[in-house]
C-alpha atoms as a PDB file:
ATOM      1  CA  UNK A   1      43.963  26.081 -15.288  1.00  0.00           C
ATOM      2  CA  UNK A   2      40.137  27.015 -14.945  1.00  0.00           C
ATOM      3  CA  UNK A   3      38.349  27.369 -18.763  1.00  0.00           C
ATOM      4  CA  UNK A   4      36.692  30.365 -17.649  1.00  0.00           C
ATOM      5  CA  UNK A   5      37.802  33.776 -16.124  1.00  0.00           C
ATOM      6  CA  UNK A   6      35.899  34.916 -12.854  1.00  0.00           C
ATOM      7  CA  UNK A   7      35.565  39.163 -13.241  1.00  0.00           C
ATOM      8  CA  UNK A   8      35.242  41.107 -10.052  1.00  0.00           C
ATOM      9  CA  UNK A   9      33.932  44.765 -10.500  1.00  0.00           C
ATOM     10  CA  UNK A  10      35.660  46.958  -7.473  1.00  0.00           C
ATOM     11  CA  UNK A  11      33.762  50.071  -8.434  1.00  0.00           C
ATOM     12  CA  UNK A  12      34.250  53.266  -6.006  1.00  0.00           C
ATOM     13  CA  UNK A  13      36.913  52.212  -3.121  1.00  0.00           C
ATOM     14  CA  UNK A  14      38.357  54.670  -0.603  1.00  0.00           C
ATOM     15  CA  UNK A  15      40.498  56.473  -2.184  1.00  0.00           C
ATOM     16  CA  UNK A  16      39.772  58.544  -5.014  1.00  0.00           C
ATOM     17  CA  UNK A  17      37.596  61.757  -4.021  1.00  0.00           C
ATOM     18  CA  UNK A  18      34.054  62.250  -6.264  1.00  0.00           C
ATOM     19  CA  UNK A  19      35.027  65.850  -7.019  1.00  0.00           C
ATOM     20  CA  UNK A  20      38.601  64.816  -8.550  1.00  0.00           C
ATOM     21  CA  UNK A  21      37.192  61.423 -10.205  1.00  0.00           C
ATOM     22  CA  UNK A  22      33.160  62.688 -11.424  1.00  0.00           C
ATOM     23  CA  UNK A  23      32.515  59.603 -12.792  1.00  0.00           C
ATOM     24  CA  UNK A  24      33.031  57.750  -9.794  1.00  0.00           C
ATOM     25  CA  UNK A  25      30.291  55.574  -8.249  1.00  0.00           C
ATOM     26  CA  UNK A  26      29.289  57.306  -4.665  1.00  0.00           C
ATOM     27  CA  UNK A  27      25.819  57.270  -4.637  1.00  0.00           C
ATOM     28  CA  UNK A  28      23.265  53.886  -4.052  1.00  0.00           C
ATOM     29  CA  UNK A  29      21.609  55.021  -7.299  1.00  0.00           C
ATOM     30  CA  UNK A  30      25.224  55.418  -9.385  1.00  0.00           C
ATOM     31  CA  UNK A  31      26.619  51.943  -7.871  1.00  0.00           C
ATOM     32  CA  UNK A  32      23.047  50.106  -8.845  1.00  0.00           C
ATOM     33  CA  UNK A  33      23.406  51.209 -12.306  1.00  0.00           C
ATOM     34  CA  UNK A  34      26.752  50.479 -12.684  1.00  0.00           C
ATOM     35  CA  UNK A  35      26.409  47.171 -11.173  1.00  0.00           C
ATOM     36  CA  UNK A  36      23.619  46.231 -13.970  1.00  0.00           C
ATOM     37  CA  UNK A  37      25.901  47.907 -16.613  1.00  0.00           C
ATOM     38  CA  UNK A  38      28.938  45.577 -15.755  1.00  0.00           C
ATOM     39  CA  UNK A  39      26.910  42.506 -14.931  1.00  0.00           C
ATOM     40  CA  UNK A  40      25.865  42.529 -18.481  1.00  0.00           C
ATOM     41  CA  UNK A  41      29.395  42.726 -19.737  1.00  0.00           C
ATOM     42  CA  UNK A  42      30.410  39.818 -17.518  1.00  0.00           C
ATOM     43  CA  UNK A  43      31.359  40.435 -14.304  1.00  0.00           C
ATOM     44  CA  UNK A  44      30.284  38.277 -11.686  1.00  0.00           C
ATOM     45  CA  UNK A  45      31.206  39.579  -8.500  1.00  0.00           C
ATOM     46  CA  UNK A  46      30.759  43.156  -7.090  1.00  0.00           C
ATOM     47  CA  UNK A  47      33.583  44.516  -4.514  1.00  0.00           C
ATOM     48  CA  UNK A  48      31.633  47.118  -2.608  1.00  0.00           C
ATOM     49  CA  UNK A  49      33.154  50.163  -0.830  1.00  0.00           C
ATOM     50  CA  UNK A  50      30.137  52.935  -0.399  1.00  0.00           C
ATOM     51  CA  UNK A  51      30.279  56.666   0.699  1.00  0.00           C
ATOM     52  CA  UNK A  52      28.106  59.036   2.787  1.00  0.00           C
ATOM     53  CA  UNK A  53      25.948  61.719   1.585  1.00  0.00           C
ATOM     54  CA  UNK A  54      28.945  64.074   1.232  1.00  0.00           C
ATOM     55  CA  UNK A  55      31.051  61.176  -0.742  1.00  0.00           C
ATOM     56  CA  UNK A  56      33.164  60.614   1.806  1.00  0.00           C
ATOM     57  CA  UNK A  57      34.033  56.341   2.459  1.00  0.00           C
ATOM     58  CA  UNK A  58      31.386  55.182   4.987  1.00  0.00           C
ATOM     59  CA  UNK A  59      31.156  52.049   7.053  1.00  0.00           C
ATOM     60  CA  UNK A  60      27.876  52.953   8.350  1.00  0.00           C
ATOM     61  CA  UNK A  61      26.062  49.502   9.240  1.00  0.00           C
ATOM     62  CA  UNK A  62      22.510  50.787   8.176  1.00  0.00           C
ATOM     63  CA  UNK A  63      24.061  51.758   4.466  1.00  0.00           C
ATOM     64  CA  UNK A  64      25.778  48.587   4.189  1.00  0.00           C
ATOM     65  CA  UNK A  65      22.594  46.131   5.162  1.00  0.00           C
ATOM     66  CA  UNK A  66      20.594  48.775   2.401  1.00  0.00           C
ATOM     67  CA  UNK A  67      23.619  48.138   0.019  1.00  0.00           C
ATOM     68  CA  UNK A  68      23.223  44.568   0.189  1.00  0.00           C
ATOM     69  CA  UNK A  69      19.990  44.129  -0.192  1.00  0.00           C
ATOM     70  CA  UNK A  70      19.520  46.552  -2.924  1.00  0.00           C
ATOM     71  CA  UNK A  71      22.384  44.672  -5.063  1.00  0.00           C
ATOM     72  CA  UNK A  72      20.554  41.075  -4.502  1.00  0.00           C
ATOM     73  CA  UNK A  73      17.607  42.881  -5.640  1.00  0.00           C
ATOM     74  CA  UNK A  74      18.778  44.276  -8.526  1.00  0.00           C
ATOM     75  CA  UNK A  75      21.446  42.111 -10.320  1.00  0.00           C
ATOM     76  CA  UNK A  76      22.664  38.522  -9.789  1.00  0.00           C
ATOM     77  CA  UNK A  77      26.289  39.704  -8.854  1.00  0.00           C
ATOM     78  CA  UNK A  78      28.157  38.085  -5.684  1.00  0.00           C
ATOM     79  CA  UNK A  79      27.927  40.643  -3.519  1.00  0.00           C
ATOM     80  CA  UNK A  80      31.809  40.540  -1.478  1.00  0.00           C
ATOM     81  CA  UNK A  81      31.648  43.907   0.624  1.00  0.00           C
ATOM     82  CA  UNK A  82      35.206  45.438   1.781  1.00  0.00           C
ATOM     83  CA  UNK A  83      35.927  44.791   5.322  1.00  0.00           C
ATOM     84  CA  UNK A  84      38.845  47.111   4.982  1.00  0.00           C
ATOM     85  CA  UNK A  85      36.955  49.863   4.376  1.00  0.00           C
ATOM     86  CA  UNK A  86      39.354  53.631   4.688  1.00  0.00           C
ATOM     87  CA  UNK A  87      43.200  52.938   5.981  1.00  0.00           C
ATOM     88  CA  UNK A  88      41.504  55.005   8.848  1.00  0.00           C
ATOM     89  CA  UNK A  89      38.690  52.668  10.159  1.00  0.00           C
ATOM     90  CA  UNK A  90      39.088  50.490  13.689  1.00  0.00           C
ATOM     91  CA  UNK A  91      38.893  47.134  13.660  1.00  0.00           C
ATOM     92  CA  UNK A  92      35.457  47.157  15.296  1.00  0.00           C
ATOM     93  CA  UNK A  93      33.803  48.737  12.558  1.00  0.00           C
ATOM     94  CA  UNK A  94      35.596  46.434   9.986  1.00  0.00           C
ATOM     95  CA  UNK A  95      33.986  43.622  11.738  1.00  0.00           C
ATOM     96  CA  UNK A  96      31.052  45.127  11.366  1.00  0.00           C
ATOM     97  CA  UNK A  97      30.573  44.929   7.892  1.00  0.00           C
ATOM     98  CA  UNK A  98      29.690  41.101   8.598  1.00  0.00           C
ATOM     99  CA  UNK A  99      26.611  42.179  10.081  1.00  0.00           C
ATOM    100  CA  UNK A 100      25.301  43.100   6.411  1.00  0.00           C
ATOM    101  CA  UNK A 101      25.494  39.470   5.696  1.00  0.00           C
ATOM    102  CA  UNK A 102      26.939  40.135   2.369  1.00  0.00           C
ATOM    103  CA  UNK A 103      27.713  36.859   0.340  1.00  0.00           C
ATOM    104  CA  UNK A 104      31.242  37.558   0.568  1.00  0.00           C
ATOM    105  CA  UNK A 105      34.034  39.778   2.374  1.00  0.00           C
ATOM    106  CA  UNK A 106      37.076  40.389   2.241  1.00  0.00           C
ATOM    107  CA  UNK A 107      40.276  39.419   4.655  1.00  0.00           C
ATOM    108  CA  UNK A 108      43.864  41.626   4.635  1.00  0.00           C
ATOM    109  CA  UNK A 109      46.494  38.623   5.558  1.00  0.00           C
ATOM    110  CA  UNK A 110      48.896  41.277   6.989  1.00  0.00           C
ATOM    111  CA  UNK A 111      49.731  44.700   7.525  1.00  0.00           C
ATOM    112  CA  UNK A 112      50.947  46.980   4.303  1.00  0.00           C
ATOM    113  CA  UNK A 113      52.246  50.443   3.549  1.00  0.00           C
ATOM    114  CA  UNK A 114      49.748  52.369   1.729  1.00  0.00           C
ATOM    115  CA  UNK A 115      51.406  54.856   0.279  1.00  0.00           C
ATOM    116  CA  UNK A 116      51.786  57.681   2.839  1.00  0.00           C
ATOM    117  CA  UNK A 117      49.309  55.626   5.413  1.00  0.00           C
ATOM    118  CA  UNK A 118      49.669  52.371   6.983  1.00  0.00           C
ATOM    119  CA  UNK A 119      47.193  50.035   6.756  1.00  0.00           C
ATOM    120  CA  UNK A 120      46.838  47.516   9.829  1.00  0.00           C
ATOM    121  CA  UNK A 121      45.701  44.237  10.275  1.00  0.00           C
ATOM    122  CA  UNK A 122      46.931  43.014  12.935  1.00  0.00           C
ATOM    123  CA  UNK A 123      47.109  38.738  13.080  1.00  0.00           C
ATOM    124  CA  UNK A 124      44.249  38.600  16.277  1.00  0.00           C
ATOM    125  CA  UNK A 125      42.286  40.978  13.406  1.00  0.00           C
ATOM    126  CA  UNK A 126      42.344  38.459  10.865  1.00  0.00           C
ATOM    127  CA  UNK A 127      41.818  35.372  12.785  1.00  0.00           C
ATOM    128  CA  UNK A 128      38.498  37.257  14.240  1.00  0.00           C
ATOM    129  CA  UNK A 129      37.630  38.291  10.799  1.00  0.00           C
ATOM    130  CA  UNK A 130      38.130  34.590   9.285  1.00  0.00           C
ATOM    131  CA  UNK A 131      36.494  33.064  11.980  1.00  0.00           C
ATOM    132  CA  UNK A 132      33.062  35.045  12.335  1.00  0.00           C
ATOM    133  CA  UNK A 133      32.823  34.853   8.710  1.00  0.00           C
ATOM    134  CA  UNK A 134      33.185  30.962   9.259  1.00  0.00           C
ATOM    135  CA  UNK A 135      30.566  30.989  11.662  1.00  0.00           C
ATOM    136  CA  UNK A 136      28.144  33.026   9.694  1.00  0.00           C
ATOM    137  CA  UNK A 137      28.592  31.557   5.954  1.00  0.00           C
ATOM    138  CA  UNK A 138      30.506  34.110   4.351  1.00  0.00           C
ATOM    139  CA  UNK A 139      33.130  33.128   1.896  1.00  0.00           C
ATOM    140  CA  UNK A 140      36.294  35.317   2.154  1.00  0.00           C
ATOM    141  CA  UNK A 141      38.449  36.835  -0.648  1.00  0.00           C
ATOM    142  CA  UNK A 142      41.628  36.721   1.227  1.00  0.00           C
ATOM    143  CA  UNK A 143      43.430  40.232  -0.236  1.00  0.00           C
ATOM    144  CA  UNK A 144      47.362  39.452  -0.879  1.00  0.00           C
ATOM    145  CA  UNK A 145      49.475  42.757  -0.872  1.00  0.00           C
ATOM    146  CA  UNK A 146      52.988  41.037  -0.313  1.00  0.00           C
ATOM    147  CA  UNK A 147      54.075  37.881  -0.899  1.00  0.00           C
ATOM    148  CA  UNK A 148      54.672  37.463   3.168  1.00  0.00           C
ATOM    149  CA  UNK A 149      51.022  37.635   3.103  1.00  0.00           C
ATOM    150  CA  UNK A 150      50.537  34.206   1.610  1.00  0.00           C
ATOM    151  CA  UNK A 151      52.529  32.484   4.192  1.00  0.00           C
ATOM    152  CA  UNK A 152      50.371  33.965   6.958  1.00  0.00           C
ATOM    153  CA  UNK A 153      47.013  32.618   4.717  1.00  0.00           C
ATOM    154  CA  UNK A 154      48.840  29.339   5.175  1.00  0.00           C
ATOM    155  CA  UNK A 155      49.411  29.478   8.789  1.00  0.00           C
ATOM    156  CA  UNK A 156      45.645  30.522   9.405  1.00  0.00           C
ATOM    157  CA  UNK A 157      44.373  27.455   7.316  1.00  0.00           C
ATOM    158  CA  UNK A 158      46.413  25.623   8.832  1.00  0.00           C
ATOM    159  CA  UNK A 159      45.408  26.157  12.662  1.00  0.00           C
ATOM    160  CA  UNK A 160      41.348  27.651  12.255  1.00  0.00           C
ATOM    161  CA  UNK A 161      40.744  25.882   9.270  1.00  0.00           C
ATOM    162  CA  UNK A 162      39.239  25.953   5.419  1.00  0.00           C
ATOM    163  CA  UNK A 163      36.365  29.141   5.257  1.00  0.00           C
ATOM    164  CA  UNK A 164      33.220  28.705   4.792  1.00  0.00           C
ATOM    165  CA  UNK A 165      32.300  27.222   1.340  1.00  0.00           C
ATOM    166  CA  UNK A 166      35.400  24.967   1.682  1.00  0.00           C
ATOM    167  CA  UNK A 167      37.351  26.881  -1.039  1.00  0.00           C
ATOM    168  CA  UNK A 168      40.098  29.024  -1.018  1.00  0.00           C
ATOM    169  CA  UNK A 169      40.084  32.264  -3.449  1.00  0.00           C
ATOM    170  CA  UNK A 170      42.732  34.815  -3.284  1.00  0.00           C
ATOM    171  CA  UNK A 171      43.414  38.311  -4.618  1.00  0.00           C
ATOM    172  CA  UNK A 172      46.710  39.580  -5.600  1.00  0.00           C
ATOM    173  CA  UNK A 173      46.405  43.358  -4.823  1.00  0.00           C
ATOM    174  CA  UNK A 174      49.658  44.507  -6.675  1.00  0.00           C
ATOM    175  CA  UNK A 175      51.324  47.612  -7.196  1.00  0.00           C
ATOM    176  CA  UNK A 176      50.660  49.839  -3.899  1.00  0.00           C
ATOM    177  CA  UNK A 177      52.879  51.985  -3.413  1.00  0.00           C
ATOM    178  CA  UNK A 178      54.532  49.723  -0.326  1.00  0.00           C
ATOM    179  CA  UNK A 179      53.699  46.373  -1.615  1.00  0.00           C
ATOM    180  CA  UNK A 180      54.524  44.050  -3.905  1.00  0.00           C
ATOM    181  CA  UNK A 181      55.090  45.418  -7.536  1.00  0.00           C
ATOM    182  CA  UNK A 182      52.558  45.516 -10.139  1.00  0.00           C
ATOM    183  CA  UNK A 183      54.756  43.057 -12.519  1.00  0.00           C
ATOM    184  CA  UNK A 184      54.465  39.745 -14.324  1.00  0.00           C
ATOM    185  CA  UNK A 185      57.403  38.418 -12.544  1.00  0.00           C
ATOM    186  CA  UNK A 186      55.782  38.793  -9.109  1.00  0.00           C
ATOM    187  CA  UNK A 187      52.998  37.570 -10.130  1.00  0.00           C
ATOM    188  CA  UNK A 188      54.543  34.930 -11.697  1.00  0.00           C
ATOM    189  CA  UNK A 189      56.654  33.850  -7.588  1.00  0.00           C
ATOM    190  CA  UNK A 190      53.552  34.547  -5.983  1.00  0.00           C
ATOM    191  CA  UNK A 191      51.601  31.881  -8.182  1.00  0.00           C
ATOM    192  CA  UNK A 192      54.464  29.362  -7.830  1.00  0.00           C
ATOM    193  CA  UNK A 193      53.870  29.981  -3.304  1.00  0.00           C
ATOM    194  CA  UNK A 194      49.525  29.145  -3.984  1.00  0.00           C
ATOM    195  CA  UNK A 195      51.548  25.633  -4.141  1.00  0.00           C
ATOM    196  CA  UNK A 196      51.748  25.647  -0.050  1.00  0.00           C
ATOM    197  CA  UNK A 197      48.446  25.733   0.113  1.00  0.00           C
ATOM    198  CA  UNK A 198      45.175  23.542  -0.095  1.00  0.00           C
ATOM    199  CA  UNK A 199      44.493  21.792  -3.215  1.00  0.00           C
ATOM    200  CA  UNK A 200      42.356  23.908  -5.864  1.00  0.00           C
ATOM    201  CA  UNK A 201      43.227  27.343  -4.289  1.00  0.00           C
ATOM    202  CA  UNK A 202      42.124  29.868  -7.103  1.00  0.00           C
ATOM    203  CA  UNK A 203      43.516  33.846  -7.860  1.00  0.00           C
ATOM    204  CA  UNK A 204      42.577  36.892  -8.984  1.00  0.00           C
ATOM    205  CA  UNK A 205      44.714  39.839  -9.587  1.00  0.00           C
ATOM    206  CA  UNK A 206      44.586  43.302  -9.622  1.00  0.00           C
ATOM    207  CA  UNK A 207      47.053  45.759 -10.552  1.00  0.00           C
ATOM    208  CA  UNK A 208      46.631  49.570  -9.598  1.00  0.00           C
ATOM    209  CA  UNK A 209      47.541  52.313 -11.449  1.00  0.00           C
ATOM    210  CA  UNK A 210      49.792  51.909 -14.219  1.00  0.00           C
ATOM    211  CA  UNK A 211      50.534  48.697 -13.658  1.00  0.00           C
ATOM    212  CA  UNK A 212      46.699  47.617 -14.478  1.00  0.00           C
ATOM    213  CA  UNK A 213      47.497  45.931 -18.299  1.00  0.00           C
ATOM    214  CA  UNK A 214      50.925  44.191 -16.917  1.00  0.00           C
ATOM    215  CA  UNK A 215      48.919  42.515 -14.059  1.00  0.00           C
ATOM    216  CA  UNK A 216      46.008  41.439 -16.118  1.00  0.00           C
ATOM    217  CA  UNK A 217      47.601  40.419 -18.848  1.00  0.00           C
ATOM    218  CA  UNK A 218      50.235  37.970 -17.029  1.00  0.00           C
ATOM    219  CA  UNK A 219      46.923  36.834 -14.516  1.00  0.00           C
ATOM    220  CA  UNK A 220      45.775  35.764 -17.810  1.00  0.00           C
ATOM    221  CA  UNK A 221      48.808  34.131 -19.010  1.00  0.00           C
ATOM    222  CA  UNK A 222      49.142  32.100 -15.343  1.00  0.00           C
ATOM    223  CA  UNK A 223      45.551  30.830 -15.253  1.00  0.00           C
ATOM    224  CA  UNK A 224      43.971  33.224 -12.922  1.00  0.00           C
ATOM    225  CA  UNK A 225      41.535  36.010 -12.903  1.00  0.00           C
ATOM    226  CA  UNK A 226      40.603  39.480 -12.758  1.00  0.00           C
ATOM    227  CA  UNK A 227      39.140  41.953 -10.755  1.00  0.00           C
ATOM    228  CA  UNK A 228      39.465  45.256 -12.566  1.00  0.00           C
ATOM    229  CA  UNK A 229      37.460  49.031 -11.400  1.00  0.00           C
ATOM    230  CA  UNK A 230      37.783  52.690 -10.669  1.00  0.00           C
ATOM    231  CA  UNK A 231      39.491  51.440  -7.205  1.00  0.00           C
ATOM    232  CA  UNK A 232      42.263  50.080  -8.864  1.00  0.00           C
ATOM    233  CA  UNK A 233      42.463  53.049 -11.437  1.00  0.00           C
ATOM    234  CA  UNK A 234      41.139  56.112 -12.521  1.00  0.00           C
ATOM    235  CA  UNK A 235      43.310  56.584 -15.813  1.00  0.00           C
ATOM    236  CA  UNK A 236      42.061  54.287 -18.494  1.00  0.00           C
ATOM    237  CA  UNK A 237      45.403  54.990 -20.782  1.00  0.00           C
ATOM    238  CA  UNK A 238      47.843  58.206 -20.608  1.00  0.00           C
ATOM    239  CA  UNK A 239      46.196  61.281 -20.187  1.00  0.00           C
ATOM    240  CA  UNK A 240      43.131  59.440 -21.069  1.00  0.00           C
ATOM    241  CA  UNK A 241      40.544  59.026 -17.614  1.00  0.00           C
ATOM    242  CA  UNK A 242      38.331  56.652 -17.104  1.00  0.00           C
ATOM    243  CA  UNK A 243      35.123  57.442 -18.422  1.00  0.00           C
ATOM    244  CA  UNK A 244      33.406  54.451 -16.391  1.00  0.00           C
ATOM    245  CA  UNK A 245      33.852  50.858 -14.758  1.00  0.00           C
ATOM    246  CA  UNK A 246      31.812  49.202 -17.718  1.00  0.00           C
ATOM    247  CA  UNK A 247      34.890  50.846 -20.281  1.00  0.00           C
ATOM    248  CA  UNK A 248      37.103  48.623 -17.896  1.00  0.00           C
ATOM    249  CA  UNK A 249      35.240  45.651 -17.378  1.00  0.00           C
ATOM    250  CA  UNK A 250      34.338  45.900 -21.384  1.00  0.00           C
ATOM    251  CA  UNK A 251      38.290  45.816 -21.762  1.00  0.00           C
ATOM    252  CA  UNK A 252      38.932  43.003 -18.975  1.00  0.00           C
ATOM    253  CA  UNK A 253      36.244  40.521 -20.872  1.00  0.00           C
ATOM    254  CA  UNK A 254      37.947  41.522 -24.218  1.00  0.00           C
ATOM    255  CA  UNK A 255      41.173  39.830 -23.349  1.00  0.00           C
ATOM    256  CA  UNK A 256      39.557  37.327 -21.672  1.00  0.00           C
ATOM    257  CA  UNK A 257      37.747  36.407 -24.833  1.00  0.00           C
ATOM    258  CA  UNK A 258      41.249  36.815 -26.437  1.00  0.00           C
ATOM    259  CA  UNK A 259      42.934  34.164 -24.259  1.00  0.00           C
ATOM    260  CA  UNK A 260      39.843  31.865 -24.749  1.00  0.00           C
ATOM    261  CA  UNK A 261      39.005  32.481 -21.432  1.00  0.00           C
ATOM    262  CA  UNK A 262      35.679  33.957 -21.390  1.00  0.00           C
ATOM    263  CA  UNK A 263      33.985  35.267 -18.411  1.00  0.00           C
ATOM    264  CA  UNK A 264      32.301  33.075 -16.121  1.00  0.00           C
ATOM    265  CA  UNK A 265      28.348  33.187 -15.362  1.00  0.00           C
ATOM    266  CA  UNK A 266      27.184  34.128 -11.973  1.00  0.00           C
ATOM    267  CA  UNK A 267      25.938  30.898 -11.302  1.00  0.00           C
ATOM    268  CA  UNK A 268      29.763  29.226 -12.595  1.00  0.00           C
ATOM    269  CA  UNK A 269      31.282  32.086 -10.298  1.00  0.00           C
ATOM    270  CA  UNK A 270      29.312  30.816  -6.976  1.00  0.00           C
ATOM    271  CA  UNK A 271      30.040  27.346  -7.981  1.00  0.00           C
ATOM    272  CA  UNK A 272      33.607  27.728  -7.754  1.00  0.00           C
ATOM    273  CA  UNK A 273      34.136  30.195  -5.094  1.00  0.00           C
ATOM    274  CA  UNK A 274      31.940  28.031  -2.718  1.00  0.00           C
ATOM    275  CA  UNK A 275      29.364  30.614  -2.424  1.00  0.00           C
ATOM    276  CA  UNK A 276      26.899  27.708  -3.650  1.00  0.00           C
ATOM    277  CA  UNK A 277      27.378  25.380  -1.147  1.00  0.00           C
ATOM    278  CA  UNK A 278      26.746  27.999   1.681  1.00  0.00           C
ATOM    279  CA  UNK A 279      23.481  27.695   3.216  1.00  0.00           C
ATOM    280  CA  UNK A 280      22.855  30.485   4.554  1.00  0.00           C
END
């Protein structure tokens, strides 16, 4: 069990629409300042979806390579864009993303149900995606949505190899409607399969929606960490919205600080997701 807790900020996603959620990050400007505001508070790494000039999710290569550079500019976050981008996006302009050199990005292991959508990545996908990020020195966060999804991580370890950075770092995405359930007793089996693969293999969680405090709160309990946003949820209790992503990073670092846990540095976050030994 690591003494520190890694927090990822997953600020806007692709959701959630700016004229239902206001306070939702859309703009360069709005995810700047709330990247400052939760780097403060302790988050470490920055999980960046961004949106067009009429809000709408965007994988627009130009934006992204602006995005980027603006964040390292900025703040000392880890910068992990999404290479999932909208359930609607091809494949080609997922593996796009790469081109933004981000210091992270994230990898699907498998195809989900997203509610009413289905969102594919298909096993030729993901070895493309795992390999060019090999080549290029950017360390995946390989995104778990069903427990099936570890066994395929352990098959593409096993034949392509260790990414690059030489660590593995997974996130539990729990609680889509279609996936695995947002409880502490999944989380609990999906800990005991990390045990298939390579030594040292770390985990975040995130639960969506309601089942935000159950997730964090049992990540806590089973030595992992947390990534925590407006992605993940807009409703900060009942009939209570979320009035920002600092209120829920503020809330994530509290119970971190309550487990004796606290919140890892930027500089302790690169050194043990291998974004440190990347030379890029």
């Amino acid at each position: 069990m690591t003494t520190g807790t890694l927090i990822t900020v997953a600020p806007t996603g692709a959701e959630s629409a700016k004229a239902e959620v206001p306070a939702l990050p859309v703009t360069l400007d709005e995810l700047l300042l709330t990247a400052k505001e939760c780097e403060a508070l302790g988050a470490a790494v920055i999980h960046v979806h961004i949106r067009d000039d009429e809000a709408r999710p965007s994988l627009d290569p130009g934006r992204l390579r602006a995005t980027v550079a603006a964040l390292r500019e900025s703040t000392d976050l880890i910068v992990q864009l999404s290479s999932g981008g909208a359930v609607t996006d091809p494949e080609g302009a997922r593996l796009a993303v790469l081109d933004a050199a981000p210091d992270m990005a994230s990898c699907t292991m498998g195809t989900v149900n997203f509610g009413d959508d289905v969102f594919l990545n298909r096993w030729e996908f993901i070895v493309d995606l795992h390999t060019r990020m090999q080549e290029r020195g950017i360390v995946p966060e390989y995104e778990i949505f069903d427990l099936g999804h570890l066994a395929a991580l352990q098959r593409l370890l096993g034949k392509y190899g260790l990414p690059a950075g030489g660590h593995v770092h997974v996130d539990f995405v729990m609680g889509v409607p279609g996936g695995m359930p947002g409880t502490a007793a999944t989380l609990v089996a999906a800990h005991q399969m990390l045990r298939d693969l390579p030594a040292g293999t770390t985990f975040s969680a995130t639960g969506v929606g309601r089942s935000t405090i159950p997730v964090l709160l049992a990540s806590l309990a089973t030595g992992g960490h947390l990534r925590v946003g407006m992605e993940d949820t807009v409703t900060y209790a009942k009939g209570r919205p979320v009035e920002s992503n600092m209120q829920l990073v503020a809330r994530a670092v509290g119970f971190a600080q309550l487990a004796q846990r606290p919140p890892l540095t930027t500089a302790e976050a690169r050194d043990l997701l291998g974004v440190s030994a990347v030379r890029r």
